[in-house]
Protein backbone atom coordinates (compact mmCIF):
# COMPACT_ATOMS: atom_id res chain seq x y z
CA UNK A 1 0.00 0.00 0.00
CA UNK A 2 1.28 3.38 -0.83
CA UNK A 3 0.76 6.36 1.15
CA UNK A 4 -0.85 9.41 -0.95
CA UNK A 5 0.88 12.98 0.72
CA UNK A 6 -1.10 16.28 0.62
CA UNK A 7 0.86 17.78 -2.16
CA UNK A 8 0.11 14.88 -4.32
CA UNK A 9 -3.34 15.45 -3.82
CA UNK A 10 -3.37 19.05 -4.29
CA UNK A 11 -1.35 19.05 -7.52
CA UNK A 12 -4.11 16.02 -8.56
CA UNK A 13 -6.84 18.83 -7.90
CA UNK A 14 -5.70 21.95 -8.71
CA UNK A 15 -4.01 20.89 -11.80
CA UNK A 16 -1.45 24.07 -10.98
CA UNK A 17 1.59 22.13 -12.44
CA UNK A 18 -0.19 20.24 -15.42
CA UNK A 19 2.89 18.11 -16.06
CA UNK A 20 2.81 16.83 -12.18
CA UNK A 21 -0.73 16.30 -12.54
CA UNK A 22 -0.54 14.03 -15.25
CA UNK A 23 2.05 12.41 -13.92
CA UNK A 24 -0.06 11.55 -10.48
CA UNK A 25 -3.32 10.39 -13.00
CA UNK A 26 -0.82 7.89 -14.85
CA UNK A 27 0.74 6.80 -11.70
CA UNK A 28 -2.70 6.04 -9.81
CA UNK A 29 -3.76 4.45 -13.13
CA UNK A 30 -1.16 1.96 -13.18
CA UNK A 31 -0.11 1.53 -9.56
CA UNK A 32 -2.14 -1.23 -8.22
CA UNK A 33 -4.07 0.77 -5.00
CA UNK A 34 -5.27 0.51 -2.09
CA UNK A 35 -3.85 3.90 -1.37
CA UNK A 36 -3.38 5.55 2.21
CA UNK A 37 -4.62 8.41 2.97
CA UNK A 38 -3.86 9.76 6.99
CA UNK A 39 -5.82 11.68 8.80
CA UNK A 40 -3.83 14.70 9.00
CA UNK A 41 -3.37 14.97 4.87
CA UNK A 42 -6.97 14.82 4.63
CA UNK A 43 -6.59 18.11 7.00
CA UNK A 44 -3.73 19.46 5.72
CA UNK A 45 -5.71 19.17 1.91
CA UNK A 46 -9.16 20.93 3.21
CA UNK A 47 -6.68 23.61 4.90
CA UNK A 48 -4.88 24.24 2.10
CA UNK A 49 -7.69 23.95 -0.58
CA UNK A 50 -9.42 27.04 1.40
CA UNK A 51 -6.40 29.46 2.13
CA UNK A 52 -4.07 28.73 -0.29
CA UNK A 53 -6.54 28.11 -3.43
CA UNK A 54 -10.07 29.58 -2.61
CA UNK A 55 -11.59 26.72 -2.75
CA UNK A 56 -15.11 27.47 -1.14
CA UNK A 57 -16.50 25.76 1.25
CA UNK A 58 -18.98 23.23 -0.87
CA UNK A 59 -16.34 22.43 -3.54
CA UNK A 60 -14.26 21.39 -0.77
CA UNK A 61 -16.55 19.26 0.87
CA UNK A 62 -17.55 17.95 -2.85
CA UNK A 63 -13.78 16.88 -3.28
CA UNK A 64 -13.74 15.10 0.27
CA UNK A 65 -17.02 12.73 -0.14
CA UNK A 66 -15.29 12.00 -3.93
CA UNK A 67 -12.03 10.52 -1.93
CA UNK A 68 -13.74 9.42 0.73
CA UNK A 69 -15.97 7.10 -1.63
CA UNK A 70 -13.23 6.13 -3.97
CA UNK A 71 -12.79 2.30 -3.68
CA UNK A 72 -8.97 2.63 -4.08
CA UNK A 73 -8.18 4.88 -1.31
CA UNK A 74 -8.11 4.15 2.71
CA UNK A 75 -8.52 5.73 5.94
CA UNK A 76 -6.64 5.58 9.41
CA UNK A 77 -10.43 4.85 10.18
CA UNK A 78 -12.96 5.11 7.37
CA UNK A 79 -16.21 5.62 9.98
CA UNK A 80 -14.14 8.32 11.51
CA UNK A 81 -13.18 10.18 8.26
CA UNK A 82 -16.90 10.19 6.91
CA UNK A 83 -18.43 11.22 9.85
CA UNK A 84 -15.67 14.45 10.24
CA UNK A 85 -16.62 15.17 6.19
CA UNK A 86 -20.17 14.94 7.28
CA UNK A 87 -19.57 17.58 9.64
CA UNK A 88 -17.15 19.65 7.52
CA UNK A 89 -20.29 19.65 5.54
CA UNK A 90 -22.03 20.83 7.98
CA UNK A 91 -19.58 23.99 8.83
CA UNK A 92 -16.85 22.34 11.44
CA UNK A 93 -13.64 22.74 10.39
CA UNK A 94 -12.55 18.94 9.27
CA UNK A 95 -9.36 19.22 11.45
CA UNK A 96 -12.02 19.67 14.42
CA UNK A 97 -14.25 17.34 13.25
CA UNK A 98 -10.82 14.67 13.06
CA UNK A 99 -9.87 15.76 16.29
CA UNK A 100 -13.31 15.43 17.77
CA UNK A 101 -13.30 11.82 16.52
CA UNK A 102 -10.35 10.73 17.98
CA UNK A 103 -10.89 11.70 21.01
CA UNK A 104 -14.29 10.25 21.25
CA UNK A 105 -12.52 6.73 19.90
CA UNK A 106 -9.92 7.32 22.55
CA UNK A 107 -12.55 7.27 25.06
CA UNK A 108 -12.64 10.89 26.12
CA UNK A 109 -15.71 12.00 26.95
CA UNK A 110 -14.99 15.75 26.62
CA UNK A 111 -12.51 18.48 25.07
CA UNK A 112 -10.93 20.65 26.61
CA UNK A 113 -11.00 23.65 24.18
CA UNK A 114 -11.02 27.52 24.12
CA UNK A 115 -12.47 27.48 20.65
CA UNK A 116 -16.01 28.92 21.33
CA UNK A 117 -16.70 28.63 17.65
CA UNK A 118 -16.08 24.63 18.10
CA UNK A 119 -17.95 24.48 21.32
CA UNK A 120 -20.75 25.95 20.06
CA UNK A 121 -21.07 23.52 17.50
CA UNK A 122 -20.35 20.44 20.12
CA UNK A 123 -22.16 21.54 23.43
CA UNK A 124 -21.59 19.66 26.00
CA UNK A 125 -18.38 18.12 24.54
CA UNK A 126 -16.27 21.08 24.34
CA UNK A 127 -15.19 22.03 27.77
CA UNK A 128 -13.62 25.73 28.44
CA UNK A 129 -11.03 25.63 30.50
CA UNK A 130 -11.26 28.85 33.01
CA UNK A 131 -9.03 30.00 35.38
């Protein structure tokens, strides 16, 4: 299995350097998959997709659900990953939504956050630590 890295993915995209883009198509073509994609690339690529590119927010989410229902491409956890799209969907940032996940699978059950944004959107998870 072969790990996929964010800048493969954006340069897959974005098609801003045509020759590495073609490059990627023909080398997903004929490399036999499944192909790995971690949690933090799938981050890192929403992140960088918005600020760097202006992606907005739908197209962004559009590209997600496409990887995340491509048969040739895996997840750290696949439940995980669809349920943070779902809520990057939704308006959570997907690094929140990841990060919310993994602490729930981890057994937590609250965050400790002084994102009000977040804990607005999580009430009763997100925790505010005062002093």
């Amino acid at each position: 299995m072969i790990a996929l890295d964010t800048n493969v993915l954006v340069r897959l995209i974005t098609e801003d350097d045509p020759v590495q883009a073609r490059g990627i198509e023909t080398f997903l073509k004929n490399t036999e998959g499944p192909f790995f994609i971690p949690d933090i690339v799938l981050a890192e690529l929403a992140w960088v997709l918005q600020r760097r590119y202006a992606f907005a927010r739908p197209e962004v989410g559009s590209i997600l659900l496409a990887l995340v229902n491509r048969r040739d491409v895996v997840f750290e956890d696949e439940e995980r990953v669809r349920t943070a799209v779902r809520g990057f969907v939704e308006g959570l940032d997907l690094a929140d939504a990841l990060i919310m996940g993994i602490v729930r699978a981890a057994g937590c059950d609250r965050l400790a956050s002084f994102d009000d944004a977040l804990k607005t959107k999580a009430p009763g998870f997100i925790v505010r630590p005062e002093s």
